[in-house]
C-alpha atoms as a PDB file:
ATOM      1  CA  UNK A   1     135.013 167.716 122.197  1.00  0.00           C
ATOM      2  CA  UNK A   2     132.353 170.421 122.754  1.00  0.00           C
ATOM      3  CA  UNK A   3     130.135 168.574 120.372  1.00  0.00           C
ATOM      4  CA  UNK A   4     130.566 165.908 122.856  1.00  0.00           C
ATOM      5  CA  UNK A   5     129.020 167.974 125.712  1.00  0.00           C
ATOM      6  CA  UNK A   6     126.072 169.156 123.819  1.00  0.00           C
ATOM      7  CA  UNK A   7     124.956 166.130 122.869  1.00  0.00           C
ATOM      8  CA  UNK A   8     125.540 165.144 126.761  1.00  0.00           C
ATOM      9  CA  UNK A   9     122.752 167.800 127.695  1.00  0.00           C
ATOM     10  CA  UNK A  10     120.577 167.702 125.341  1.00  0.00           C
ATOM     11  CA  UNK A  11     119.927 163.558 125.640  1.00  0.00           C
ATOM     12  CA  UNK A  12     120.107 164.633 129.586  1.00  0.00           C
ATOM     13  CA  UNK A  13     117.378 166.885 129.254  1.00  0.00           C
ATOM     14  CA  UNK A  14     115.695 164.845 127.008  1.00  0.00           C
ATOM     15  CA  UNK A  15     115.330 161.885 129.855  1.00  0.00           C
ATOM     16  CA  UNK A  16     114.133 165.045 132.241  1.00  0.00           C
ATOM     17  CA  UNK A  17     111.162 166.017 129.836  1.00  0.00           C
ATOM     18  CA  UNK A  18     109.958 162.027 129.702  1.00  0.00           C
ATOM     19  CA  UNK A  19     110.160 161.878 133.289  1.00  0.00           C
ATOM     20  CA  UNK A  20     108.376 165.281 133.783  1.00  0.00           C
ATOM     21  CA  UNK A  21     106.016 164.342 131.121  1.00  0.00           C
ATOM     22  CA  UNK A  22     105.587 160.926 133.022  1.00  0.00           C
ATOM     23  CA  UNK A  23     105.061 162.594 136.247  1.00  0.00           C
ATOM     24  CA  UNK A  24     102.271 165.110 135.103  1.00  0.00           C
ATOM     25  CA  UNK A  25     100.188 162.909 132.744  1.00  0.00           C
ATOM     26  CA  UNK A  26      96.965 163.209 134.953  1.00  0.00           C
ATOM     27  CA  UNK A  27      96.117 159.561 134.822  1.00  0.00           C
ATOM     28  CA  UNK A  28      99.321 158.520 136.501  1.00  0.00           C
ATOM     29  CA  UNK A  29     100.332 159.469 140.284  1.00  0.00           C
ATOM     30  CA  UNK A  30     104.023 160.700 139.862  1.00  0.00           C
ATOM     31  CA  UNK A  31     106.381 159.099 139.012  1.00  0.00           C
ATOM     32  CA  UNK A  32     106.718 154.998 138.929  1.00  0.00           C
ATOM     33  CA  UNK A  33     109.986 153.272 140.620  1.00  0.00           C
ATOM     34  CA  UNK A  34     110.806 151.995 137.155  1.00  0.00           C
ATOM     35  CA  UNK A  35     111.249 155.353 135.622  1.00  0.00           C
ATOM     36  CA  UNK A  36     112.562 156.915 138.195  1.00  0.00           C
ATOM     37  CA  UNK A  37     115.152 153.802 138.565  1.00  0.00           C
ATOM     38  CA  UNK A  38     115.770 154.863 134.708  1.00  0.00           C
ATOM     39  CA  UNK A  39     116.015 158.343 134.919  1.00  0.00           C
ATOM     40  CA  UNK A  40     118.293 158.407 137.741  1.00  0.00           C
ATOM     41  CA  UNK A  41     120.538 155.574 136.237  1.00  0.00           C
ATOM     42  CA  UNK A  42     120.430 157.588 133.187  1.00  0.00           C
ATOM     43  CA  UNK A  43     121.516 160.632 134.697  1.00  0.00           C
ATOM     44  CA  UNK A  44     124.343 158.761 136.626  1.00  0.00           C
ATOM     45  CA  UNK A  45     125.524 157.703 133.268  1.00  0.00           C
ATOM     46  CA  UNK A  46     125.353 161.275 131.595  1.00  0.00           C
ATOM     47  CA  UNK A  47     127.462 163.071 134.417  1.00  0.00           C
ATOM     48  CA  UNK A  48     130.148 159.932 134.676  1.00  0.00           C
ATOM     49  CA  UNK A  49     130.608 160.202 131.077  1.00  0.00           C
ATOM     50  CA  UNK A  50     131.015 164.054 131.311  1.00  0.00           C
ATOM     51  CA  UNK A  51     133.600 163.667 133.755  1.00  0.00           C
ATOM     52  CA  UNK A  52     135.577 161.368 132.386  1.00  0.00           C
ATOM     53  CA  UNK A  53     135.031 162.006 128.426  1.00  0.00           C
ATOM     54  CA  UNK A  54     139.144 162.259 127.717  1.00  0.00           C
ATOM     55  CA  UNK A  55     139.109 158.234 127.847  1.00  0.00           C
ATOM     56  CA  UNK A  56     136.010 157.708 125.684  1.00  0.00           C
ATOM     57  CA  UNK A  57     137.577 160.139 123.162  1.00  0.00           C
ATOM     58  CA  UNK A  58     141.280 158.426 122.757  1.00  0.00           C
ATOM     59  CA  UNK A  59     139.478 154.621 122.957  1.00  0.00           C
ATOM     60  CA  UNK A  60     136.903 156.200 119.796  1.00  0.00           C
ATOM     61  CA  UNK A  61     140.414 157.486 118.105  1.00  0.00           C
ATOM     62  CA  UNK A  62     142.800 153.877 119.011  1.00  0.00           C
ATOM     63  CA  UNK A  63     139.673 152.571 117.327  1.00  0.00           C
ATOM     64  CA  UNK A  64     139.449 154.140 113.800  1.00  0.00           C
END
């Protein structure tokens, strides 16, 4: 279940780095609604799957 939470943070802080990468690539001017529309969707997901993880985990094991 830890594994679980790792794996959480490190693809949330992957979507961080593209959008700080995005926002401080010198030929664009921040941040465009798109990604930001992405990032924060992204982010939503992340933390509502955190929260609720016990349901993901006994739907993966009902499954195998």
């Amino acid at each position: 279940m830890a594994l679980y939470n790792i794996g959480a943070v490190g693809l949330l802080l992957n979507v961080l780095s593209c959008s700080a990468v995005n926002h401080y690539h010198p030929p664009s001017a921040g941040l465009s609604l798109a990604m930001l529309l992405y990032t924060l969707m992204f982010c939503w997901f992340l933390i509502d799957y955190v929260m609720f993880e016990k349901v993901h985990l006994y739907t993966y094991g009902t499954v195998l």
